[in-house]
Protein backbone atom coordinates (compact mmCIF):
# COMPACT_ATOMS: atom_id res chain seq x y z
CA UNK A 1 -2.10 12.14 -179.09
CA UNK A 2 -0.64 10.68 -181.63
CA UNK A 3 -1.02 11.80 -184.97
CA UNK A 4 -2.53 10.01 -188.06
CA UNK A 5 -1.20 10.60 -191.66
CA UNK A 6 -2.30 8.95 -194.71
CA UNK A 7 -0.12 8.47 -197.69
CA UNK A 8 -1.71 8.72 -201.42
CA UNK A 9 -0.82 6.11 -203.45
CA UNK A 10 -0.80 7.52 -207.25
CA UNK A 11 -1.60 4.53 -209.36
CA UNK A 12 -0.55 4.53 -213.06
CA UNK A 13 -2.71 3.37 -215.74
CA UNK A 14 -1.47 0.57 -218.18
CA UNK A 15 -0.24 0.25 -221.34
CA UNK A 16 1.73 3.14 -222.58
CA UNK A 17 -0.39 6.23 -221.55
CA UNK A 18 1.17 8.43 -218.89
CA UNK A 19 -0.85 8.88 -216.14
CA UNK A 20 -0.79 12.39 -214.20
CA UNK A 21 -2.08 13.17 -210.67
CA UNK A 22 -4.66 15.71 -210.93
CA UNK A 23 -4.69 18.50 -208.38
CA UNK A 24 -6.39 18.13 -204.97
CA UNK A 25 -8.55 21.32 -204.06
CA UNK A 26 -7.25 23.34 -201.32
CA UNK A 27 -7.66 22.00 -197.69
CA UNK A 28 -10.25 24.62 -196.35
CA UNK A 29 -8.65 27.31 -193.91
CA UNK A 30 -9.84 27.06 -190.50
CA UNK A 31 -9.58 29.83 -187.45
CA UNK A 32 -7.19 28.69 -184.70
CA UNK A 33 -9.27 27.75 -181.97
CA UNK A 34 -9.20 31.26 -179.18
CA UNK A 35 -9.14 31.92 -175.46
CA UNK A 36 -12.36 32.33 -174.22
CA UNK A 37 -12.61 36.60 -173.69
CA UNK A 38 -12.06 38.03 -169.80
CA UNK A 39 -14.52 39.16 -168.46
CA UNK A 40 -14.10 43.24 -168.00
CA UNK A 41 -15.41 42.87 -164.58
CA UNK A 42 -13.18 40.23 -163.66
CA UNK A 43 -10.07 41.97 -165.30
CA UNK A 44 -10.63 45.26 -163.16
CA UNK A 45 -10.46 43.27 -160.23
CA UNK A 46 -7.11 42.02 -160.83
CA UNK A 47 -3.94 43.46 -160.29
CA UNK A 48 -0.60 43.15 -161.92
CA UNK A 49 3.15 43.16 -160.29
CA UNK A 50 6.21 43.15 -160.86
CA UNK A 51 9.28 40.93 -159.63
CA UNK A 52 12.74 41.40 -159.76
CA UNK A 53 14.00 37.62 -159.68
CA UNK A 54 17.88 37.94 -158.76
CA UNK A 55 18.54 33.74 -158.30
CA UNK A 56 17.17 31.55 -160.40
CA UNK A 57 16.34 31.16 -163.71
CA UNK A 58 13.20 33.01 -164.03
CA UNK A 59 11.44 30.64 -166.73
CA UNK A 60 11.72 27.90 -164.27
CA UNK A 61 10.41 29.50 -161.41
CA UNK A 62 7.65 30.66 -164.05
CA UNK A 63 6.50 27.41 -164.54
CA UNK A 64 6.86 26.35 -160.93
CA UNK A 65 4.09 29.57 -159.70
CA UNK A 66 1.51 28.42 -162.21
CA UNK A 67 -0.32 25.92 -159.70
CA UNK A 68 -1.29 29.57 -157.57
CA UNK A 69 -2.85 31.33 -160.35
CA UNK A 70 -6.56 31.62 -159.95
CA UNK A 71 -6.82 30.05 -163.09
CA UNK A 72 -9.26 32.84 -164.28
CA UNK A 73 -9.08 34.35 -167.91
CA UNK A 74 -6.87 37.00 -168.05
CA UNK A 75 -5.12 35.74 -165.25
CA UNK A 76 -1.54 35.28 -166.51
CA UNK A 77 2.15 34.66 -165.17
CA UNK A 78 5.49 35.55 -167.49
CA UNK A 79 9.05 36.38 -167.38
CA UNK A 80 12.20 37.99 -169.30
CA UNK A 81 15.68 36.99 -169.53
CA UNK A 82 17.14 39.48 -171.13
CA UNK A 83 21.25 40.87 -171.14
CA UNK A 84 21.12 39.49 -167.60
CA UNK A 85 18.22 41.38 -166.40
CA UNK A 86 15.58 38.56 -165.03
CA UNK A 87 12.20 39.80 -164.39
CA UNK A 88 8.66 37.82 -164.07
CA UNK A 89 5.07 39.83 -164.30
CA UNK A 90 1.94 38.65 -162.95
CA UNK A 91 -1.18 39.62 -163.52
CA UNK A 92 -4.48 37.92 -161.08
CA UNK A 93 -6.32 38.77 -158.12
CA UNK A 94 -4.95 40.54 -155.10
CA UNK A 95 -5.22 37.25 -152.88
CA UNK A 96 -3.45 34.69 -155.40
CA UNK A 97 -1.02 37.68 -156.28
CA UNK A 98 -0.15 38.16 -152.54
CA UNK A 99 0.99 34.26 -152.59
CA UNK A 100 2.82 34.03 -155.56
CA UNK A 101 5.00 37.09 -153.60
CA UNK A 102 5.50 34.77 -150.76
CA UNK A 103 6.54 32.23 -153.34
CA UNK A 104 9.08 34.13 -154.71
CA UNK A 105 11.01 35.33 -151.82
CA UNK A 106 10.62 31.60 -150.25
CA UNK A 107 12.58 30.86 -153.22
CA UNK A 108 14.56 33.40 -154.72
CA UNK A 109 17.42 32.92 -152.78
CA UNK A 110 20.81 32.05 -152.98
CA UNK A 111 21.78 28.39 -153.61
CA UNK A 112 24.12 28.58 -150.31
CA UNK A 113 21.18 29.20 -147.91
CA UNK A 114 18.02 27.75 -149.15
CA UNK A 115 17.12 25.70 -146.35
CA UNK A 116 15.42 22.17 -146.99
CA UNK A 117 13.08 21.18 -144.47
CA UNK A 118 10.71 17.95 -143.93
CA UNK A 119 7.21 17.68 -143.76
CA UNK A 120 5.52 14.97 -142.65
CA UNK A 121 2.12 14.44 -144.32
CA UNK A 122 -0.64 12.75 -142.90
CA UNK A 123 -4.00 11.05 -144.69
CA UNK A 124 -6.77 10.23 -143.32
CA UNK A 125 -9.32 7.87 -145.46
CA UNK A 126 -12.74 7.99 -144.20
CA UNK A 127 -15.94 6.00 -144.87
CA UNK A 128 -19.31 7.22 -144.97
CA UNK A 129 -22.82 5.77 -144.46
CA UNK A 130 -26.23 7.22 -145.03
CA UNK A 131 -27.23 5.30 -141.30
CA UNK A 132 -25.65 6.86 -138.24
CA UNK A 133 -22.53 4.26 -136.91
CA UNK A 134 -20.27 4.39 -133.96
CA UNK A 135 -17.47 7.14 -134.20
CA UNK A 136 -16.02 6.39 -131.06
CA UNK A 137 -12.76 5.18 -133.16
CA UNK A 138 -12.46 8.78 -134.77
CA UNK A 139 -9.37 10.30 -133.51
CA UNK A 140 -9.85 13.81 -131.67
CA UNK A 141 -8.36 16.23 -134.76
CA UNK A 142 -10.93 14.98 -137.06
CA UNK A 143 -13.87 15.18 -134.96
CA UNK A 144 -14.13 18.67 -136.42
CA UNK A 145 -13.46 17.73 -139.75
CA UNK A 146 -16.86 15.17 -139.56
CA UNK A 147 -19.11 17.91 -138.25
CA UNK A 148 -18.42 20.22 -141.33
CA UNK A 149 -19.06 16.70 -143.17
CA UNK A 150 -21.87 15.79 -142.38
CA UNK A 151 -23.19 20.06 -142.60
CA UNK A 152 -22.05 19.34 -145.98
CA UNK A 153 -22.76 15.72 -147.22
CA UNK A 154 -25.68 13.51 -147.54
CA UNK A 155 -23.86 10.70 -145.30
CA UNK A 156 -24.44 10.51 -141.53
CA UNK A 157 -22.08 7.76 -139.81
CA UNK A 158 -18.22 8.10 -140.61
CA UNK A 159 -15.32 5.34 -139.76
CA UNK A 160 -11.84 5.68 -140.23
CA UNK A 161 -10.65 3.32 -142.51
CA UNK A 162 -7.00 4.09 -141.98
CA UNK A 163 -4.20 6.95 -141.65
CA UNK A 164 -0.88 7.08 -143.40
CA UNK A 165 2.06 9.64 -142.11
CA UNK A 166 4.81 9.97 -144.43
CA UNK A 167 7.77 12.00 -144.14
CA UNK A 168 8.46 14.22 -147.58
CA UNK A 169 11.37 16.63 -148.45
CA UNK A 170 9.79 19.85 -149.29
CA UNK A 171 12.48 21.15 -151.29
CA UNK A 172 10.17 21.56 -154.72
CA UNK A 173 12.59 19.15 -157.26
CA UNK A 174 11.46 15.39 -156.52
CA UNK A 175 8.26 13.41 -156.84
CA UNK A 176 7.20 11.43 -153.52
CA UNK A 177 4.92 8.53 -153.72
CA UNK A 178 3.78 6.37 -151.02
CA UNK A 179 1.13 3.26 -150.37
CA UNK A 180 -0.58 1.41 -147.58
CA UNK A 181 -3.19 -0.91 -146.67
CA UNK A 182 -6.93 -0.25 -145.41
CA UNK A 183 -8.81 -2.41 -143.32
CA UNK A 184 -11.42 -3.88 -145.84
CA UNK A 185 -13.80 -4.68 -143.11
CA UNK A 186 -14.40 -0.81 -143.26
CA UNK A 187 -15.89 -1.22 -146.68
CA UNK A 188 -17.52 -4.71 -146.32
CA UNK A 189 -18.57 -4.38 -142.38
CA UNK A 190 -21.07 -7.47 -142.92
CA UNK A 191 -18.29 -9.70 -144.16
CA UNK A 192 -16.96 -12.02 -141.59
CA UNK A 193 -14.29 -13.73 -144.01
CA UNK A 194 -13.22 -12.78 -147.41
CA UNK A 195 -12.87 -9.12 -147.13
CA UNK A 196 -11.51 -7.17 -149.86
CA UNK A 197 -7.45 -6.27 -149.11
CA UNK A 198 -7.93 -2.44 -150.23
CA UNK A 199 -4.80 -0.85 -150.67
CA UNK A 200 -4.59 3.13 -151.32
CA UNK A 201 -1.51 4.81 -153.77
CA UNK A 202 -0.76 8.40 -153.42
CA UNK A 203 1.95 11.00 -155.76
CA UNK A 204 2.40 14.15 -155.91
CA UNK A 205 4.89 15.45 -158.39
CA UNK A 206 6.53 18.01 -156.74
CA UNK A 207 6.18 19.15 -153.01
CA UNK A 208 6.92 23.17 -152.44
CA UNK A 209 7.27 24.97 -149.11
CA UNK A 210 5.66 28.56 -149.30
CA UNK A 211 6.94 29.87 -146.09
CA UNK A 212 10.66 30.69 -145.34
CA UNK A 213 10.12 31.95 -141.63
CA UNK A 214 10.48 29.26 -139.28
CA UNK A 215 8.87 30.84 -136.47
CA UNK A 216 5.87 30.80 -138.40
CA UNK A 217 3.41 28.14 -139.53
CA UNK A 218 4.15 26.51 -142.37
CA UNK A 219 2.34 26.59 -145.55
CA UNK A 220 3.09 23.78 -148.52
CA UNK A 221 1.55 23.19 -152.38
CA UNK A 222 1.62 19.85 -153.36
CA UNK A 223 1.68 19.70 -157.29
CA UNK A 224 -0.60 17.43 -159.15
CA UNK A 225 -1.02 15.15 -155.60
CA UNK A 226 -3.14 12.18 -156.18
CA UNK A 227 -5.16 9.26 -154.30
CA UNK A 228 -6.07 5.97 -155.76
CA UNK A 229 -7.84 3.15 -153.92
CA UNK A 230 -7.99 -0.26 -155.43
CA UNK A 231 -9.15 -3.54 -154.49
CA UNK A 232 -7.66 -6.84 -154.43
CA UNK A 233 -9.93 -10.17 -154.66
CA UNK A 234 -7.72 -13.74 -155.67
CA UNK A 235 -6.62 -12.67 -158.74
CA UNK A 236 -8.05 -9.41 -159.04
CA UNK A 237 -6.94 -5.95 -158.51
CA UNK A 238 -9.44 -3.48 -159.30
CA UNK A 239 -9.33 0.59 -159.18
CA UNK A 240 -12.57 1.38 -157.14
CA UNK A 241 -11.72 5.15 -157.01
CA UNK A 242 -8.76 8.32 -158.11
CA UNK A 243 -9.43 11.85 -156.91
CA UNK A 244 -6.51 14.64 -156.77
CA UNK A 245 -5.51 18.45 -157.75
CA UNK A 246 -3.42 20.78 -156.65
CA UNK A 247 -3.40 21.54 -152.59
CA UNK A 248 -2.36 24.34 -151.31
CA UNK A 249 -2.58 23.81 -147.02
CA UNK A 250 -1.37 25.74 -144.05
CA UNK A 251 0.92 23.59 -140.95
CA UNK A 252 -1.91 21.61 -139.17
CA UNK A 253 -4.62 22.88 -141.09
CA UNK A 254 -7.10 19.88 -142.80
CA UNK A 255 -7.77 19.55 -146.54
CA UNK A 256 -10.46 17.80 -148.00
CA UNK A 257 -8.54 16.27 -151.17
CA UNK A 258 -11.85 14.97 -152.42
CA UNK A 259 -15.47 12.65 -152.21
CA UNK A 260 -16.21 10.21 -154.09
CA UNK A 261 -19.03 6.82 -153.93
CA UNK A 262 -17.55 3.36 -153.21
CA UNK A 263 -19.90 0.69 -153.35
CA UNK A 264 -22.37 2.54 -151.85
CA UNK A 265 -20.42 4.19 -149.19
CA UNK A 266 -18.68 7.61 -149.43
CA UNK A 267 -14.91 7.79 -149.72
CA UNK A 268 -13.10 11.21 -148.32
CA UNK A 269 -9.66 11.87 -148.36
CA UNK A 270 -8.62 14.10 -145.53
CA UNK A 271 -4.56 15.61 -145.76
CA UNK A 272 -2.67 17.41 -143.17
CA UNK A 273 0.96 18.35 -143.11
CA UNK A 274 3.19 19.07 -139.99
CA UNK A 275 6.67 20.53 -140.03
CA UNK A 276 8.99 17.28 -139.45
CA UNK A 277 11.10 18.04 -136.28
């Protein structure tokens, strides 16, 4: 996004004659570009509220809620600082304002007993095939997960390429990355020798637990998370595929980060998250 600017060179003419720039016309004005307008349905459905933030700086926090807006226009989250009285207003839909409220008292808290807690994350990378195939290697917790699949998708036989468990701090200020290797049979079943070494990448910029409770179930958003396959041949190394957003799951519940085609096979990313003993 880097920005172009051309400098006019003024050339003077010879011989003794001064030479003066004459003057450019006016650039023409144009209308900064404008938020698409709310729909008035859509903004009597939403609700505004409220919060008295007594902990942390509430411009920071701000920025950290913005992942559970709806994302609607006229959706909107702010905040005041102000002779030491910190307040933040939001204005969505019940549901996503309801969250944001469990965000805030998860944590608006004092420094002293914030608790940080693991999580360990699991993924799941599945491949799909239009022909039926033996899912006798499909663990029992995604059996489920398949059905609604193949309700949903086009692709009828489903092998599990690999899982990946990771254990992540959930404390909402670091990045966590991890990477692993897939079977490449899984992709290339007819290959005897020479099958690709796929290797998958996964981020997520910052990892936020939503629930303060520990009797109850856990519920964690994952900022900007991220999964990239790529494939390695001799000298290669190829990106076959990148799907992410924003994921927002309960403890034990099962997210479908994304589909995408492979080489004629479907790739599905499938993420869980337990509470790390």
């Amino acid at each position: 996004m880097n920005a172009l600017h051309t400098l006019a060179i003024a050339t003077l003419l010879a011989g003794a004659i001064p030479a003066f720039a004459q003057p450019s016309a006016p650039a023409p004005k144009v209308a900064p570009a404008k938020d698409p307008e709310p729909d008035p349905a859509t903004l009597r459905a939403m609700k505004s509220k409220l919060f008295v933030i007594h902990h942390l700086d509430p411009a920071q926090l701000a920025q950290g809620l913005m992942p559970l807006r709806s994302g609607t226009a006229g959706s909107a989250i702010s905040w005041t600082n102000r002779d030491g009285f910190n307040t933040l207003s939001a204005r969505d839909f019940p549901e996503n304002l309801a969250v944001i409220e469990e965000a805030i008292k998860r944590l608006d808290v004092p420094a002293a007993t914030q608790k940080v807690s693991d999580v360990e994350l699991t993924i799941h990378v599945l491949f799909a095939t239009k022909g039926p195939v033996s899912e006798t290697g499909l663990p029992a917790d995604l059996q489920e997960v398949v059905k609604e699949l193949k309700n949903t998708l086009a692709y009828r036989g489903y092998t599990l390429a690999a899982s990946f468990v990771q254990r992540i701090g959930v404390n909402g200020n670091q990045a966590t990355y991890g990477r692993g290797q897939l079977e490449g049979n899984a992709l290339a079943p007819g290959e005897a020798t020479g099958s690709p070494l796929l290797f998958a990448d996964w981020e997520s910029d910052r990892v936020m637990s939503l629930e303060s409770d520990a009797s109850k179930p856990g519920r964690y958003l994952l900022r900007k998370f991220y999964f990239l396959l790529r494939e390695r041949r001799g000298s290669e190394n190829l990106e076959l595929a990148r799907m992410g957003s924003d994921i927002n799951l309960k403890e034990g519940e099962k997210v479908v980060v994304g589909t995408t085609v492979v080489k004629d096979r479907g790739l599905i990313v499938v993420l869980s998250a337990w509470r790390a003993n």
